[in-house]
N, C-alpha and C. Protein backbone atom coordinates (compact mmCIF):
# COMPACT_ATOMS: atom_id res chain seq x y z
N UNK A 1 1.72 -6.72 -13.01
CA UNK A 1 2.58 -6.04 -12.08
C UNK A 1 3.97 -5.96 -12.70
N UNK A 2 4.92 -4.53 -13.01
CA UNK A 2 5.47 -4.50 -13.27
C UNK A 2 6.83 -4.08 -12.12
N UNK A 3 7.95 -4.71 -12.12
CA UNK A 3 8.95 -3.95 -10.81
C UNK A 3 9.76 -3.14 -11.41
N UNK A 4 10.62 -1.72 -10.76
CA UNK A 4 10.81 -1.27 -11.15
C UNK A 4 12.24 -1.09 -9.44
N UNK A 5 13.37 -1.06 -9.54
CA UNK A 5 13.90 -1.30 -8.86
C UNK A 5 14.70 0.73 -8.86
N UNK A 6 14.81 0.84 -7.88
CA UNK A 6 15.28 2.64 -8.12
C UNK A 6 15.49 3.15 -6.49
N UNK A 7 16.27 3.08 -5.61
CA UNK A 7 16.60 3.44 -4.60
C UNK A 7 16.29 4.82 -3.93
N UNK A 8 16.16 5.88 -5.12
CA UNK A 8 16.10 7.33 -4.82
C UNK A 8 14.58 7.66 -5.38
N UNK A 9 14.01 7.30 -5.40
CA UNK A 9 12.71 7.49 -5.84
C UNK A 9 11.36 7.03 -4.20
N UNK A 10 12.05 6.60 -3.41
CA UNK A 10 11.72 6.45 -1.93
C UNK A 10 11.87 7.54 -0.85
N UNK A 11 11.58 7.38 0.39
CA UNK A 11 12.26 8.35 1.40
C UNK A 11 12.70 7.26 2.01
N UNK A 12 13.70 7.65 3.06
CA UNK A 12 14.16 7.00 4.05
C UNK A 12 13.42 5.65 4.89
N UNK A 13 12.57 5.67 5.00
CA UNK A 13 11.79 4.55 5.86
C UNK A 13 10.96 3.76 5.19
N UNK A 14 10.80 3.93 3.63
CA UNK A 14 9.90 2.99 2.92
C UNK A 14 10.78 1.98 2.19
N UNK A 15 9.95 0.99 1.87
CA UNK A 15 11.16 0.09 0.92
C UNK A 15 10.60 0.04 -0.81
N UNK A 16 8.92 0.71 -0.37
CA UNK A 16 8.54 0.44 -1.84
C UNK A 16 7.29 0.76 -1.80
N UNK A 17 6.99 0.99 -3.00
CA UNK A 17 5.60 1.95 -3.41
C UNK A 17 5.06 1.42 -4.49
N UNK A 18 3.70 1.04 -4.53
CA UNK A 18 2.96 0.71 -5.63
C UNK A 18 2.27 1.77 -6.44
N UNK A 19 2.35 1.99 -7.67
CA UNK A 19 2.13 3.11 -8.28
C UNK A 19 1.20 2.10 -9.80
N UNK A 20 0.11 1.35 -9.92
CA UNK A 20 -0.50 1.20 -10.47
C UNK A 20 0.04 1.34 -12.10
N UNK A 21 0.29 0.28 -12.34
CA UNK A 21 0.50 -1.26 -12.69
C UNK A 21 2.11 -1.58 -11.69
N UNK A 22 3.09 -0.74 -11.86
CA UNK A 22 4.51 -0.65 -11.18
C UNK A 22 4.67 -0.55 -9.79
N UNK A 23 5.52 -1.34 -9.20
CA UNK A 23 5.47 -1.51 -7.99
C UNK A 23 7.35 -1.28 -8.04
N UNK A 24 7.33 -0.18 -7.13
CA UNK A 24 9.12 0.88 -6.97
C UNK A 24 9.41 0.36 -5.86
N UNK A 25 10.66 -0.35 -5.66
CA UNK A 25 11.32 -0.97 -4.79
C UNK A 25 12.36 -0.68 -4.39
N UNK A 26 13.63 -0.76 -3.50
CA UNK A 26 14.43 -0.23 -3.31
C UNK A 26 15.63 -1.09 -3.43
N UNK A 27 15.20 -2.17 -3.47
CA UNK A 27 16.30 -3.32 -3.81
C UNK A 27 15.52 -4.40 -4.99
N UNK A 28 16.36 -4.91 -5.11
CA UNK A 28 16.13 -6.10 -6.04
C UNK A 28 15.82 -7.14 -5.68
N UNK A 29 16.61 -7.33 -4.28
CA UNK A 29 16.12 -8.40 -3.15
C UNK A 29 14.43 -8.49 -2.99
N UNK A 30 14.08 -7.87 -2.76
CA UNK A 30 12.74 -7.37 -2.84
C UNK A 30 11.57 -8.66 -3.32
N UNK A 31 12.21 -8.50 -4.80
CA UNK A 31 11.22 -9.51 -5.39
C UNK A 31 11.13 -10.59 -5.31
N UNK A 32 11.97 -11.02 -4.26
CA UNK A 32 11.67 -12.77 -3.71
C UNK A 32 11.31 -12.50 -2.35
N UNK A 33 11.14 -11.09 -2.00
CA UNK A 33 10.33 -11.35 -0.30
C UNK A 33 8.81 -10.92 -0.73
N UNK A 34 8.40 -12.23 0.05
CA UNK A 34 6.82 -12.86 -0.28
C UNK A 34 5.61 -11.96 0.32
N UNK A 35 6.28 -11.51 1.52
CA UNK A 35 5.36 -10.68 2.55
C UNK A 35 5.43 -9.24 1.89
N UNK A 36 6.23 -8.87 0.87
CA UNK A 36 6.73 -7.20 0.36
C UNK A 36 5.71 -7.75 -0.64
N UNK A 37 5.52 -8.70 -1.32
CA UNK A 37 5.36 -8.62 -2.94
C UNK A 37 3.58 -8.58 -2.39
N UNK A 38 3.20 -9.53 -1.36
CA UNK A 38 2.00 -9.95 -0.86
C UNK A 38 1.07 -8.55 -0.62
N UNK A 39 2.03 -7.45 0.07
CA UNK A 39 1.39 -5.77 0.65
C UNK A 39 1.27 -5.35 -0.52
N UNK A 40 1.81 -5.05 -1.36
CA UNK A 40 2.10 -4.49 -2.67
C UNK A 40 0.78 -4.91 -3.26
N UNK A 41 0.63 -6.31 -3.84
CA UNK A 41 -0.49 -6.86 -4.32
C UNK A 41 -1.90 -6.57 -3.68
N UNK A 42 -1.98 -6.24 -2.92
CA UNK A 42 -3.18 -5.99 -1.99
C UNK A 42 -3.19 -4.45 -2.39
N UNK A 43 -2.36 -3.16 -2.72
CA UNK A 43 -2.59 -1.95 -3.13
C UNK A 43 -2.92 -2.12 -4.57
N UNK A 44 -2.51 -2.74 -5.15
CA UNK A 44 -2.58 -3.05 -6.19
C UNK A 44 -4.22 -3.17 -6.37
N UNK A 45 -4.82 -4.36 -6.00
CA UNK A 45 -6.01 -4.22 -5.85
C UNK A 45 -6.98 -3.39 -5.43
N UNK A 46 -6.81 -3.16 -4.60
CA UNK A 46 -7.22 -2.01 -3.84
C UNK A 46 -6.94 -0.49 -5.31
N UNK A 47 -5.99 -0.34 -5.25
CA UNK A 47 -6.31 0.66 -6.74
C UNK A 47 -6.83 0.40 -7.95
N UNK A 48 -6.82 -0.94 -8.03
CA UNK A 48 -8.04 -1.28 -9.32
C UNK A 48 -9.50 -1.13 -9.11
N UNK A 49 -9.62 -1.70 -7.99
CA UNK A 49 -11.04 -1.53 -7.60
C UNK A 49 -11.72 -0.25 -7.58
N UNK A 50 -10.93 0.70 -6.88
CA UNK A 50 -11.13 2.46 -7.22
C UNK A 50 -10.43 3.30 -8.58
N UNK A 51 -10.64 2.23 -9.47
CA UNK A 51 -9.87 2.37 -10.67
C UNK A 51 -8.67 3.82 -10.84
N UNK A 52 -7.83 3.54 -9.69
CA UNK A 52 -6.46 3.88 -9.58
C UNK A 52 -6.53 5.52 -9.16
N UNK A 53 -6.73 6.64 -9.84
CA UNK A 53 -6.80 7.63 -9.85
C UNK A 53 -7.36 8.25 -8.37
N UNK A 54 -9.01 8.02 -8.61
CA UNK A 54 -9.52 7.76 -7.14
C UNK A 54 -9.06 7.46 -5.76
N UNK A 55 -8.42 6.34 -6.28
CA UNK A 55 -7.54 5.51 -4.94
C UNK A 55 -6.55 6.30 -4.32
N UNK A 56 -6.03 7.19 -5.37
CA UNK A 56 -4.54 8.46 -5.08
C UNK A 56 -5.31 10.13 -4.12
N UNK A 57 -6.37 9.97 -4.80
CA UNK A 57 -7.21 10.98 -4.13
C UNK A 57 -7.80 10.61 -2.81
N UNK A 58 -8.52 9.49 -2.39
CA UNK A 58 -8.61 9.47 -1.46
C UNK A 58 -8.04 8.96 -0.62
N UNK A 59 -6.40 8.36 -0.72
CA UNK A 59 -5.69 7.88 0.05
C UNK A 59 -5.10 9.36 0.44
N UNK A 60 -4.53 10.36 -0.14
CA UNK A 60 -4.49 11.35 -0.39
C UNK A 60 -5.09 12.11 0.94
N UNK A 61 -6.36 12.38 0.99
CA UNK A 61 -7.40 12.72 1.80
C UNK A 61 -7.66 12.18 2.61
N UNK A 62 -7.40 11.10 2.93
CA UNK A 62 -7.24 10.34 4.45
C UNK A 62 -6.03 10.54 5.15
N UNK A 63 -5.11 10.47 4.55
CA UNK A 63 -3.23 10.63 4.80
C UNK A 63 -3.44 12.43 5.58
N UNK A 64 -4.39 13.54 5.37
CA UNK A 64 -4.39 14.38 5.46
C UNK A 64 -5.26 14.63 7.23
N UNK A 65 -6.52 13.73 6.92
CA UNK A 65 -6.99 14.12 7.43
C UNK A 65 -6.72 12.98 9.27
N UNK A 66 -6.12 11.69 8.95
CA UNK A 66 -4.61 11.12 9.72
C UNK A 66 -3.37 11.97 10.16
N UNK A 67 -3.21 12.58 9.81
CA UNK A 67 -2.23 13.99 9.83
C UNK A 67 -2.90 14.65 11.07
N UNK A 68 -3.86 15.25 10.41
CA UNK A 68 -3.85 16.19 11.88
C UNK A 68 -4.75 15.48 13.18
N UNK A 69 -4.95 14.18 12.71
CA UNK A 69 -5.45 13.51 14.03
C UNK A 69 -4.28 13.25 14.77
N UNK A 70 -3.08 12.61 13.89
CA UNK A 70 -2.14 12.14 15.05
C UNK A 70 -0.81 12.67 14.91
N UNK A 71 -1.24 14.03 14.02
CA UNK A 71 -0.01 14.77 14.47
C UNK A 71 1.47 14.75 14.13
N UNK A 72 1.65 13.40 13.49
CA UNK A 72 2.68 12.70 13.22
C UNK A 72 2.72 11.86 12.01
N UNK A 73 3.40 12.11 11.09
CA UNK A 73 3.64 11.97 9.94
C UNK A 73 3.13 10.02 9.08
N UNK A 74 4.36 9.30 9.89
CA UNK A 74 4.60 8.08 10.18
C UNK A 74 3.65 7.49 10.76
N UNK A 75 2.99 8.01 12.18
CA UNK A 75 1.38 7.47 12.26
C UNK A 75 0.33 7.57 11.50
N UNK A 76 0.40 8.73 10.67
CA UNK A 76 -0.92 8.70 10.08
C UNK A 76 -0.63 8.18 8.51
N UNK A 77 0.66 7.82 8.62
CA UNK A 77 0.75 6.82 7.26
C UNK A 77 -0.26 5.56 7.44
N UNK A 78 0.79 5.18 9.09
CA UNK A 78 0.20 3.89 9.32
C UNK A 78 -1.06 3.32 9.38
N UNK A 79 -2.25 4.52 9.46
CA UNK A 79 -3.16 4.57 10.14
C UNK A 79 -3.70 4.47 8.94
N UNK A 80 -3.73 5.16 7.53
CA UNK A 80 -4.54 5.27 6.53
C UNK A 80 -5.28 3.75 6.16
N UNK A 81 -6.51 3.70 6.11
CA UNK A 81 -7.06 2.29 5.77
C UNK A 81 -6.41 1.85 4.61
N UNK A 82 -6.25 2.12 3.35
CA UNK A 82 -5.14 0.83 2.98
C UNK A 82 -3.89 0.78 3.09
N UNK A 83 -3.48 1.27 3.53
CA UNK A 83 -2.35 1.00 4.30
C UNK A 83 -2.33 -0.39 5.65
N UNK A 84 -3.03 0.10 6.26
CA UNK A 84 -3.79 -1.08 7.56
C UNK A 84 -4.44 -2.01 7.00
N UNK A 85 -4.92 -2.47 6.20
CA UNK A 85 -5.55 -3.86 5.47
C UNK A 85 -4.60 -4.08 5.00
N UNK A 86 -3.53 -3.49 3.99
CA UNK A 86 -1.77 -4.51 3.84
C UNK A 86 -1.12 -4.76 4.64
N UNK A 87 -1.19 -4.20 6.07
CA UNK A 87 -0.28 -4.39 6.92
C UNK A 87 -0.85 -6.00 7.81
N UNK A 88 -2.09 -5.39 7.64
CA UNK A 88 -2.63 -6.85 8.64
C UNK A 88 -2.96 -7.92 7.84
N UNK A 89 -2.36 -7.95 6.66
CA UNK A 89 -2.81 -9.33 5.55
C UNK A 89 -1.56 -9.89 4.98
N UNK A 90 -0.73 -8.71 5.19
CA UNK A 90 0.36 -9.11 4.04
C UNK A 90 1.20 -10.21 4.49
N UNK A 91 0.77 -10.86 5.86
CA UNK A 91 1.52 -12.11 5.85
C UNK A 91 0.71 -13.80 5.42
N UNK A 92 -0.47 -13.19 5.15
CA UNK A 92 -1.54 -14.14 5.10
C UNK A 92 -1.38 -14.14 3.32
N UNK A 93 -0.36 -15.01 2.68
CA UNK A 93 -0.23 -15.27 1.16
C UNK A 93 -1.08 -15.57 -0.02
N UNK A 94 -2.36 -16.35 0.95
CA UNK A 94 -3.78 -17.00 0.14
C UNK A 94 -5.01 -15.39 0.60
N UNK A 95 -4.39 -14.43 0.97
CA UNK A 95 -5.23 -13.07 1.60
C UNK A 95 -6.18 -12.63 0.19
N UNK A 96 -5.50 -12.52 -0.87
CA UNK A 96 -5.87 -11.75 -2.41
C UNK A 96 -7.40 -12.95 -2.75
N UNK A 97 -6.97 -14.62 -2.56
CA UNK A 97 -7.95 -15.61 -3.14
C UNK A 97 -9.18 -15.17 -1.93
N UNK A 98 -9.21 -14.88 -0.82
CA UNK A 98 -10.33 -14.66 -0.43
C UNK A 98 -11.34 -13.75 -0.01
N UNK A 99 -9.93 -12.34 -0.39
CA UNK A 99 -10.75 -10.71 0.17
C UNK A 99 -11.87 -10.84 -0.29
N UNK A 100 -12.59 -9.79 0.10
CA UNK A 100 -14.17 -9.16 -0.04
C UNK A 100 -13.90 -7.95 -0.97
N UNK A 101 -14.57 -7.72 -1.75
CA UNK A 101 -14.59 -6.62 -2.41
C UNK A 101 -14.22 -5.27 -1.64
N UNK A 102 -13.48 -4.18 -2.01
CA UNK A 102 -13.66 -3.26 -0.89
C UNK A 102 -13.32 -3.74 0.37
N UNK A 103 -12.40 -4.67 0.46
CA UNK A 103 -12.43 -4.55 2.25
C UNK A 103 -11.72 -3.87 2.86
N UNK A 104 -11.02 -3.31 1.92
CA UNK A 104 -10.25 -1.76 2.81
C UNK A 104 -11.36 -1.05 3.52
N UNK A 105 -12.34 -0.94 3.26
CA UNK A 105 -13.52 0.24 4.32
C UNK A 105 -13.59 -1.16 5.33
N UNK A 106 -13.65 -1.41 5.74
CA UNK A 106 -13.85 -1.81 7.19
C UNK A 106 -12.31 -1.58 8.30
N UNK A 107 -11.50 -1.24 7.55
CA UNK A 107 -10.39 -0.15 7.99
C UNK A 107 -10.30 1.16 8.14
N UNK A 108 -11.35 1.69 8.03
CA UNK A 108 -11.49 2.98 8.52
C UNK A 108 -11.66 3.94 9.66
């Protein structure tokens, strides 16, 4: 995992984006909050496992098809399954030592 600290490379409401191996942050602060580095690491995985490319396509295609379910931009971020398996793990620090392969699909 590489950080890459860049303020304008975000929109307004995110603090940071994992982009396979690099994880784009908006502060520097960043890399000592445990619960940011914890979500991050979990996309991270999650794009290895769909060996990265894949992972952009069908996050891609869910983000789309979240879109016109809820209409709303910001919900259907939230809604995309990995997105929702980092959100509901990323405070759980030992989350990475015990996932299941794939357990983003049971977020769907």
């Amino acid at each position: 995992m590489f950080f890459v600290v860049n303020k304008y490379l975000l929109r307004k409401r995110f603090v940071g984006i994992t982009l396979w191996p690099f994880v784009i942050m908006k502060s520097p602060d960043l890399k000592n909050d445990q619960v940011f580095i914890n979500h991050e690491q979990i996309h991270l995985r999650q794009q290895s496992e769909l060996l990265v490319l894949p992972f952009f396509l069908f996050y891609g295609l869910e983000y789309l098809y979240r879109l016109i379910q809820y209409k709303d931009r910001y919900i259907a971020y939230k809604n995309i399954s990995f997105e929702r398996e980092a959100y509901a793990n990323e405070k759980q620090l030992d989350y990475l030592k015990e996932r299941k392969y794939c357990a983003w699909r049971k977020y769907l």
